[in-house]
Protein backbone atom coordinates (compact mmCIF):
# COMPACT_ATOMS: atom_id res chain seq x y z
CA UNK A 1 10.48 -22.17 -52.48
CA UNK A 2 11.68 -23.45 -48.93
CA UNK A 3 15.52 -22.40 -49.51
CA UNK A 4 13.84 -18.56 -50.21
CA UNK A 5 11.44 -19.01 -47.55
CA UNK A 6 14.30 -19.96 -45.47
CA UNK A 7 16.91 -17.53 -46.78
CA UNK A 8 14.35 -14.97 -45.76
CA UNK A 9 13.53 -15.90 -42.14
CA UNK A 10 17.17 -16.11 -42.03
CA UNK A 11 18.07 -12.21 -43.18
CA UNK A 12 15.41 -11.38 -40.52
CA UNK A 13 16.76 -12.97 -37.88
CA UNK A 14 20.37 -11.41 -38.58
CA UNK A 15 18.64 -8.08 -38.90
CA UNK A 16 17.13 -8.36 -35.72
CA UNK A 17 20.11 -9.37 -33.80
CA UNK A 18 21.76 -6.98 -35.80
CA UNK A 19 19.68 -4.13 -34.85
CA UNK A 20 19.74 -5.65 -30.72
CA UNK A 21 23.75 -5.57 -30.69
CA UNK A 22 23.86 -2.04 -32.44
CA UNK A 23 21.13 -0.88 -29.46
CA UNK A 24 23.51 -2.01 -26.48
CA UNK A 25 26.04 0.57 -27.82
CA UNK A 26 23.77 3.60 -28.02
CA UNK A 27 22.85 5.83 -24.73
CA UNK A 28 20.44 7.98 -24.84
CA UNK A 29 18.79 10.32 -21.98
CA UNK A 30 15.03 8.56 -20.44
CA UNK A 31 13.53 11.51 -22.15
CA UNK A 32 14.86 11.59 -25.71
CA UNK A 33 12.00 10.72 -28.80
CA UNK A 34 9.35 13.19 -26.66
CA UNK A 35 10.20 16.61 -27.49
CA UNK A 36 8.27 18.24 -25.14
CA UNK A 37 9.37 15.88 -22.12
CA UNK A 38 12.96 16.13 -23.43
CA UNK A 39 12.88 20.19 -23.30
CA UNK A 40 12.13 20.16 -20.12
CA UNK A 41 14.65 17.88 -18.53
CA UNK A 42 17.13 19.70 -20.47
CA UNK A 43 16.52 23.07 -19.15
CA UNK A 44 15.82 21.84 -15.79
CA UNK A 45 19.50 19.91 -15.67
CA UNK A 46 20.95 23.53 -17.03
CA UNK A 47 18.90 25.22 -14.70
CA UNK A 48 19.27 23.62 -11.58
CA UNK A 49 20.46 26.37 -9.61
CA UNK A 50 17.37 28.41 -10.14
CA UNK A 51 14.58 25.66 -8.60
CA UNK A 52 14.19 23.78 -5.19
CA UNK A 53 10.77 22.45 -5.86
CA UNK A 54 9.28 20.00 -8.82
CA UNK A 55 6.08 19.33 -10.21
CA UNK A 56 5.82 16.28 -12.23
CA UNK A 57 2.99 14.78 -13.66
CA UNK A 58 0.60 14.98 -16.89
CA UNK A 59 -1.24 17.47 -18.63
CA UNK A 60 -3.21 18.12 -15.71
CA UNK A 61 0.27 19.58 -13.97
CA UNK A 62 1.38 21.56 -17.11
CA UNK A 63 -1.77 22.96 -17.69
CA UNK A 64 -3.23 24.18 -14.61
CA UNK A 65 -0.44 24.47 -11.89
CA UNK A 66 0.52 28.06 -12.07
CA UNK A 67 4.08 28.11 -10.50
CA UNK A 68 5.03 31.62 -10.33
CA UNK A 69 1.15 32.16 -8.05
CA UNK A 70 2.07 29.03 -6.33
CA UNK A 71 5.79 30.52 -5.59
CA UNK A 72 4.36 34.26 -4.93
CA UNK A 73 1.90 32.85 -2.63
CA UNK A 74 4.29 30.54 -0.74
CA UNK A 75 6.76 33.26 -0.24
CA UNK A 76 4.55 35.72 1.15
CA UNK A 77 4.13 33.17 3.75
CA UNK A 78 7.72 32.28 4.37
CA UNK A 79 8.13 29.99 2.49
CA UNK A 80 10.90 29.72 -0.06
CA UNK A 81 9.59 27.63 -3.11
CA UNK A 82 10.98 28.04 -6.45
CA UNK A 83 9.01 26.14 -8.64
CA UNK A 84 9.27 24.05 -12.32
CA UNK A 85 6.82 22.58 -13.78
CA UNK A 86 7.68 19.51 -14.98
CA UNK A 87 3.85 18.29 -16.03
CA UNK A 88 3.88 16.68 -19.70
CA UNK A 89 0.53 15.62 -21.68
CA UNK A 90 0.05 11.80 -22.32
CA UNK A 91 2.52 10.95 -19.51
CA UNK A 92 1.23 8.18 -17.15
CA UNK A 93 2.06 6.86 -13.97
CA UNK A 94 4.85 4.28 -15.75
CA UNK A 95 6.65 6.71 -17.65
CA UNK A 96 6.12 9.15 -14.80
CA UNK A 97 8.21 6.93 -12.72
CA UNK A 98 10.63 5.65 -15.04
CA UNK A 99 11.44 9.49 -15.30
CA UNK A 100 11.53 9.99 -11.79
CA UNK A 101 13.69 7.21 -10.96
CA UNK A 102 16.07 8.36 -13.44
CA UNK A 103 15.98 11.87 -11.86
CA UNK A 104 16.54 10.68 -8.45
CA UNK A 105 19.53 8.62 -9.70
CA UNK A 106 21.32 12.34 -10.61
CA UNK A 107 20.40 14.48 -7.79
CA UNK A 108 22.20 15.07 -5.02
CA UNK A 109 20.79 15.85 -1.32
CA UNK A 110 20.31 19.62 -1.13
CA UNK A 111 19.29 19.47 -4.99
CA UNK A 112 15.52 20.12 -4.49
CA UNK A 113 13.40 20.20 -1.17
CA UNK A 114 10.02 19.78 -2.45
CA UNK A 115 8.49 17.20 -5.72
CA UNK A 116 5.34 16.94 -6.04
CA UNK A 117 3.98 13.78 -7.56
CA UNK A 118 0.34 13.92 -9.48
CA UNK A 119 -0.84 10.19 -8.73
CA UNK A 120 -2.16 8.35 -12.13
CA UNK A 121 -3.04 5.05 -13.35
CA UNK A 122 -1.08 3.54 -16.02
CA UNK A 123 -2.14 3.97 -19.54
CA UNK A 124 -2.44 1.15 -22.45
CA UNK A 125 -0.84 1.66 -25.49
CA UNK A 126 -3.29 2.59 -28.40
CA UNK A 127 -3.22 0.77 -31.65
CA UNK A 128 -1.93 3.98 -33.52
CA UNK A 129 0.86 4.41 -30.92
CA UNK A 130 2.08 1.09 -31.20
CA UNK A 131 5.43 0.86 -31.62
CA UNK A 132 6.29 4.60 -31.36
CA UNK A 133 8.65 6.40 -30.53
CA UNK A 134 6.55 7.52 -28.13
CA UNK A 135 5.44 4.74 -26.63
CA UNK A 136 8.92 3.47 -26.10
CA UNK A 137 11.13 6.10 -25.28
CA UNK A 138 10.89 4.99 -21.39
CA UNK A 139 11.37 1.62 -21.48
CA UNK A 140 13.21 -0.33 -19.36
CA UNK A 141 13.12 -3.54 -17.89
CA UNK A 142 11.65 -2.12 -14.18
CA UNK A 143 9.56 0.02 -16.05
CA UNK A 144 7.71 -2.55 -18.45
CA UNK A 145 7.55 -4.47 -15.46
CA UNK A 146 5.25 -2.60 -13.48
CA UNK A 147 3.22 -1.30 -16.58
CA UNK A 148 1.89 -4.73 -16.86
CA UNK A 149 1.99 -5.89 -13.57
CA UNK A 150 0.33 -2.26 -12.54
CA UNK A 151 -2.67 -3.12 -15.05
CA UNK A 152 -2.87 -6.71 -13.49
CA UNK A 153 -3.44 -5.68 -10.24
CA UNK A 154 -5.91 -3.20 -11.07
CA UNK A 155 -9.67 -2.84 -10.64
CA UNK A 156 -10.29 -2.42 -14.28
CA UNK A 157 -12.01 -5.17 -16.17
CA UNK A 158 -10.38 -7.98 -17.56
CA UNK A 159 -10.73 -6.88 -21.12
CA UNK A 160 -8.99 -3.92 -20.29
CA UNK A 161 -6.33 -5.60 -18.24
CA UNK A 162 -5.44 -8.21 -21.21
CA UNK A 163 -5.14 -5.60 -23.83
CA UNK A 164 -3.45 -3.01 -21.50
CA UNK A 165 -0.58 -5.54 -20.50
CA UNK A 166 -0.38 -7.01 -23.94
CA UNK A 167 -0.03 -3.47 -25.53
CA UNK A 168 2.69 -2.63 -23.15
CA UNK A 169 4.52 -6.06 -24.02
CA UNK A 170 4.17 -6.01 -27.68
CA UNK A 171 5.24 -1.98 -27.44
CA UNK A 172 8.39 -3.16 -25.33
CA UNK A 173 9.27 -5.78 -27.79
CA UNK A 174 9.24 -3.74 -30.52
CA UNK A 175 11.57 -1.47 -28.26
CA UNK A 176 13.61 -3.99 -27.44
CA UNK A 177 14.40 -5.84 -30.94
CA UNK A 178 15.21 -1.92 -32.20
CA UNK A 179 12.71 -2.05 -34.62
CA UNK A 180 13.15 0.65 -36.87
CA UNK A 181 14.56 2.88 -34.40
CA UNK A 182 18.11 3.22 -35.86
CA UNK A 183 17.17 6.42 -37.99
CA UNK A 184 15.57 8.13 -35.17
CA UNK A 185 18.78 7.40 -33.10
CA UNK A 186 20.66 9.62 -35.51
CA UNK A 187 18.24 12.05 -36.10
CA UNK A 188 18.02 13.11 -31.87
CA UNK A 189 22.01 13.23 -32.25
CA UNK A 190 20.89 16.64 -34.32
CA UNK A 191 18.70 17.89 -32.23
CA UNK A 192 19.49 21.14 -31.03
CA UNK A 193 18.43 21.43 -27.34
CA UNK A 194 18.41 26.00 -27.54
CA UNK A 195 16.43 25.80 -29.83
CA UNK A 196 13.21 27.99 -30.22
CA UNK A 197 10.81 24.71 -30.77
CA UNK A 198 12.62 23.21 -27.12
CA UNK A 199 12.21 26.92 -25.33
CA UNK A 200 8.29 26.73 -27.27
CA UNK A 201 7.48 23.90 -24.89
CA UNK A 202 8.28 25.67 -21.93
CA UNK A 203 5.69 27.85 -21.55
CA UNK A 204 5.59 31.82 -22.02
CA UNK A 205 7.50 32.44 -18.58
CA UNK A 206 9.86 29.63 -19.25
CA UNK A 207 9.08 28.06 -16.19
CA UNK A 208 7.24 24.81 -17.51
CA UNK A 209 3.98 26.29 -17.23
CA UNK A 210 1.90 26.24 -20.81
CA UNK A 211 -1.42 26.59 -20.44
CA UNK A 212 -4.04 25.28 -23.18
CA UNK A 213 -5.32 28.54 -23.89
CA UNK A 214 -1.95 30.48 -24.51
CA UNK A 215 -1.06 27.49 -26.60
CA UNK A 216 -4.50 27.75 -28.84
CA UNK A 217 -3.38 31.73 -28.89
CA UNK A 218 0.69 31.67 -29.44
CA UNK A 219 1.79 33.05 -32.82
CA UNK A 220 4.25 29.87 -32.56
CA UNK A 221 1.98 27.35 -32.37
CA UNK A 222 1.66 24.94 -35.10
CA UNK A 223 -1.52 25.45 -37.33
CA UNK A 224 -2.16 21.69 -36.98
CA UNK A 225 -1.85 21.73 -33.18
CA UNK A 226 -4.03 25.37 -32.92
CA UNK A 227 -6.69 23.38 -35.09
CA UNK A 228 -7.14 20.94 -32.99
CA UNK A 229 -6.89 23.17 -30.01
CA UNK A 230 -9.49 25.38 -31.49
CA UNK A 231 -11.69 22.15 -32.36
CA UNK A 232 -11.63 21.15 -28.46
CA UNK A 233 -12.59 24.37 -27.48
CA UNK A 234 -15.11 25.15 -29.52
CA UNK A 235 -16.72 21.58 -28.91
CA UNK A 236 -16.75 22.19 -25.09
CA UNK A 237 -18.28 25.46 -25.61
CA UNK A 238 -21.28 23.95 -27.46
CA UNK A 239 -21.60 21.53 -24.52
CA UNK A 240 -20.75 22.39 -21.37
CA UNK A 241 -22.37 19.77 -19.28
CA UNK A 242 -19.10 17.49 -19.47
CA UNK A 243 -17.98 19.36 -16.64
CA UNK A 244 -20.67 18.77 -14.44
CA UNK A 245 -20.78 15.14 -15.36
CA UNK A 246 -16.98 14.94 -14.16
CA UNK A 247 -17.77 16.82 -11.09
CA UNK A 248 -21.14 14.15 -10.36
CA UNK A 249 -18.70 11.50 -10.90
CA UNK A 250 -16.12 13.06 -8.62
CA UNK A 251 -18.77 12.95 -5.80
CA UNK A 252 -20.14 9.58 -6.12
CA UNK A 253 -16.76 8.04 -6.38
CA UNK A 254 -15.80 9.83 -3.07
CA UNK A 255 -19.25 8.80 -1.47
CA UNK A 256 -18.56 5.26 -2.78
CA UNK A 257 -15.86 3.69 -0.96
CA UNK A 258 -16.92 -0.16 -1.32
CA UNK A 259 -14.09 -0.38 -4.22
CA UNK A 260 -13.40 -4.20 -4.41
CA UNK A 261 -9.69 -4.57 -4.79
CA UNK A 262 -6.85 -1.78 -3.93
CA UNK A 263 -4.22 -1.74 -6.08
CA UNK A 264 -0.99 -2.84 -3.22
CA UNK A 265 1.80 -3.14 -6.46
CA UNK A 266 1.38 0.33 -7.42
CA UNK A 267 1.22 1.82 -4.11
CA UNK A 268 4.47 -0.14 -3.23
CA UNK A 269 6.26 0.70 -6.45
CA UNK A 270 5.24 4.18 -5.88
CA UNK A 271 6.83 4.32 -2.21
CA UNK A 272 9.92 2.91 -3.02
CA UNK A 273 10.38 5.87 -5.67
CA UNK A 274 9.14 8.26 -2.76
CA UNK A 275 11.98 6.69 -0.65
CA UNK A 276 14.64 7.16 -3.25
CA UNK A 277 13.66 10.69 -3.49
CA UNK A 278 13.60 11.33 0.28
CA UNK A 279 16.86 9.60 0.48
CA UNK A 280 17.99 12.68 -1.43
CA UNK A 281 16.81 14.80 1.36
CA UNK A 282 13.56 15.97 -0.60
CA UNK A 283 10.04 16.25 0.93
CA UNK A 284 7.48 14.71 -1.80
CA UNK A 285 3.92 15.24 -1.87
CA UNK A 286 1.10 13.50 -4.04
CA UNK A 287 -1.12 15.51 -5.51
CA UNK A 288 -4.75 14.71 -6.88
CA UNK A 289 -6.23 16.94 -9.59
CA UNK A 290 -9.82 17.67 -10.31
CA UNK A 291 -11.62 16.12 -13.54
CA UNK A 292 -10.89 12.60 -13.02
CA UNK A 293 -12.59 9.66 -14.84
CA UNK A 294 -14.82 6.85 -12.99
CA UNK A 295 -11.98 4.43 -13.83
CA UNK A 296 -9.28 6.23 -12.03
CA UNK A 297 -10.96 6.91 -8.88
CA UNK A 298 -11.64 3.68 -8.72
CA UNK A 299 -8.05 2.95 -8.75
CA UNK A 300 -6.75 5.69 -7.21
CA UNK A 301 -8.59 6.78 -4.64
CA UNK A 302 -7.67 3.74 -2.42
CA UNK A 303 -4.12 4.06 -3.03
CA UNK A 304 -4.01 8.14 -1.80
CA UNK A 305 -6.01 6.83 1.03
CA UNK A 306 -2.99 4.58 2.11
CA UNK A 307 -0.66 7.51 2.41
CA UNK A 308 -0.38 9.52 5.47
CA UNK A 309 -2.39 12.95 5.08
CA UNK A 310 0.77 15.50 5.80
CA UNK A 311 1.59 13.58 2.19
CA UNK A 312 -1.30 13.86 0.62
CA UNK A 313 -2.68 17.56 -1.87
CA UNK A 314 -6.09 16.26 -2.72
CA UNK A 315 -7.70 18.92 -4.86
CA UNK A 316 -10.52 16.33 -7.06
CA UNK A 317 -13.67 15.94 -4.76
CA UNK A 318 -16.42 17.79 -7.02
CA UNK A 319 -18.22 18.07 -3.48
CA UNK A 320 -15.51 20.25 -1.57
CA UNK A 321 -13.90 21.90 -4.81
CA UNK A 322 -17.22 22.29 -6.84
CA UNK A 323 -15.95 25.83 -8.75
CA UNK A 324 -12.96 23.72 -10.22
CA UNK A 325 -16.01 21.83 -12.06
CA UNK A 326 -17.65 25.34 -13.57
CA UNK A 327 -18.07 25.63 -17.14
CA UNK A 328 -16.20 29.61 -17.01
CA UNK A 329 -13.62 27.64 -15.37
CA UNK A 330 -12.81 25.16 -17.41
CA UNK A 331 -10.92 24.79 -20.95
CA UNK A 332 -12.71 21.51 -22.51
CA UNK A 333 -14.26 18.74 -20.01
CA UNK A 334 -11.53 17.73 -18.58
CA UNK A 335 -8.98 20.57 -18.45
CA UNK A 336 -9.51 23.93 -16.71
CA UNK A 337 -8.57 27.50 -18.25
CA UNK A 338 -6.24 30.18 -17.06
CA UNK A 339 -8.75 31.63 -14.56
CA UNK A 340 -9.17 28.12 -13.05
CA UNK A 341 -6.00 27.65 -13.02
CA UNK A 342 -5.41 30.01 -10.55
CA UNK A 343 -7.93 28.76 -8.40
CA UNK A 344 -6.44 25.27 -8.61
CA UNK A 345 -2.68 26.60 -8.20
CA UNK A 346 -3.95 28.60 -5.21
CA UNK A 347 -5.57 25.78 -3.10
CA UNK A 348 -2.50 23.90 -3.79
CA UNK A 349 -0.03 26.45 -2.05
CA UNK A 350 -3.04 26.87 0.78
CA UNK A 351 -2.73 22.82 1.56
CA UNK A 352 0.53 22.88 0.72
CA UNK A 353 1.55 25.71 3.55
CA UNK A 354 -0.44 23.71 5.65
CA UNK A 355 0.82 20.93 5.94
CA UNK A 356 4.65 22.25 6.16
CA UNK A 357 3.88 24.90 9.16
């Protein structure tokens, strides 16, 4: 029983050093594994010629930033913009980064003039993402690195801070013994980057912007991903108060400045990507969507406050922006339709044009 018990730990070991070796020989873009993330980057690295301005963030980016009204309305004013949108649900302020850093590593100055940066917290891993492809794609050393240390420094509680930097360590672990990951290598070698699924993701003007309720209403869309769509939709519309419970939560957290840590790591980490970027000869803004939860004003609110204002596109205070909190605005609780959209996109160009002039 102890030679098989031993024979087996043995096989396991070899397989995982196996599979670690075998992972030092295979490069892969930042974005490969995350289709939608991975569309984007490769039409924006064919397309380069065509845009001088980024926006890069999460859902809240790719949703709701309307870059052909934010271009229109920046060039009637003399200002030459050409805009992607480079917003991707689920990302966070680690993979965010990660991507970023990469980006910054392959431009050169005259590239872009303008990024714009949505500032987030960092997510934990859930338990049904564990170990994902997903969850993993970003990884690097750096990158872990600040996801845990990011959620350490926090103002979250310390149940949340042990399971969010566990979850990222396990989830990097995983990563980094190649776990599995061997037949997904192969597979993205196959992927076909023209496809119609990669052109899909970029929106119906091609240009990055997709939002929810074209998604819900393309022919395209996978039944699976229009049911759910549908679900969230129809769920919001039987209860629209969310949205005025984000927007009362918007307003106390802005009345409530007595927050009793601010996170210095992240704000740090995030200006030394700022720097790389500017080093490139690009201007980079931050910019603060509407909708947020308690948690991450909490955290984020005293890290925008540390950057100088011409930085800064704050569009989240429910008491200054209150009709990007209005039920015919908004999508489900936390996302806003096409109509607020606009609204959104335009007081973005109006700061933006501001603070540039």
């Amino acid at each position: 029983m102890k030679k098989l018990l031993f024979k087996t730990l043995l096989l396991c070991i070899s397989v995982l050093i196996i599979n670690v070796i075998i992972k030092q020989f295979i490069t892969l873009p930042v974005t490969w594994g995350f289709e939608r993330l991975d569309s984007k980057f490769n039409h924006f690295t064919n397309n380069l010629e065509k845009y001088n301005s980024l926006m890069i963030g999460s859902s809240r980016l790719y949703r709701q930033v309307d870059v052909k009204t934010f271009d229109s309305l920046n060039n009637e004013a003399g200002i030459d913009t050409k805009t992607f949108n480079f917003g991707v649900h689920t990302m966070s302020a680690a993979d965010t980064y990660r991507f970023l850093s990469a980006l910054s590593d392959s431009l050169q100055p005259g590239d872009l003039d303008y990024i714009f940066i949505e500032l987030m917290n960092t997510n934990h891993v859930s338990v049904k993402n564990l170990g994902t492809i997903r969850s993993t794609f970003w990884y690097d050393n750096e990158s872990v690195t600040f996801s845990v240390r990011s959620i350490l420094n926090s103002n979250r509680s310390t149940v949340n801070k042990i399971y969010g930097s566990i979850s990222h360590l396990v989830s990097y672990s995983l990563d980094f013994t190649n776990a599995g990951y061997i037949s997904n290598y192969l597979e993205y070698q196959t992927v076909d980057t023209d496809s119609e699924r990669y052109k899909y993701y970029l929106g119906p003007s091609q240009d990055g912007y997709f939002p929810l309720m074209d998604e819900m209403k393309d022919p395209s869309t996978d039944e699976s991903d229009r049911t759910v769509l549908e679900s969230r939709y129809e769920d919001f519309l039987k209860d629209t108060l969310s949205a005025t419970t984000y927007k009362n939560i918007s307003i106390e957290s802005y009345s409530d400045q007595s927050y009793d840590s601010f996170n210095e790591y992240h704000y740090n980490y995030l200006k030394g990507i700022i720097s790389k970027l500017e080093d490139k000869d690009i201007k980079v803004f931050i910019l603060f969507p509407p909708r947020q939860t308690r948690e991450n004003y909490m955290e984020l609110i005293p890290i925008l406050n540390q950057f100088p204002e011409n930085k800064v596109l704050s569009v989240s205070s429910g008491k200054e922006y209150p009709e990007l909190y209005l039920a015919k605005y908004s999508f489900d609780f936390g996302h806003l339709n096409n109509e607020g959209s606009v609204l959104f996109t335009k007081e973005i160009s109006r700061k933006f044009r501001k603070k540039i002039k």
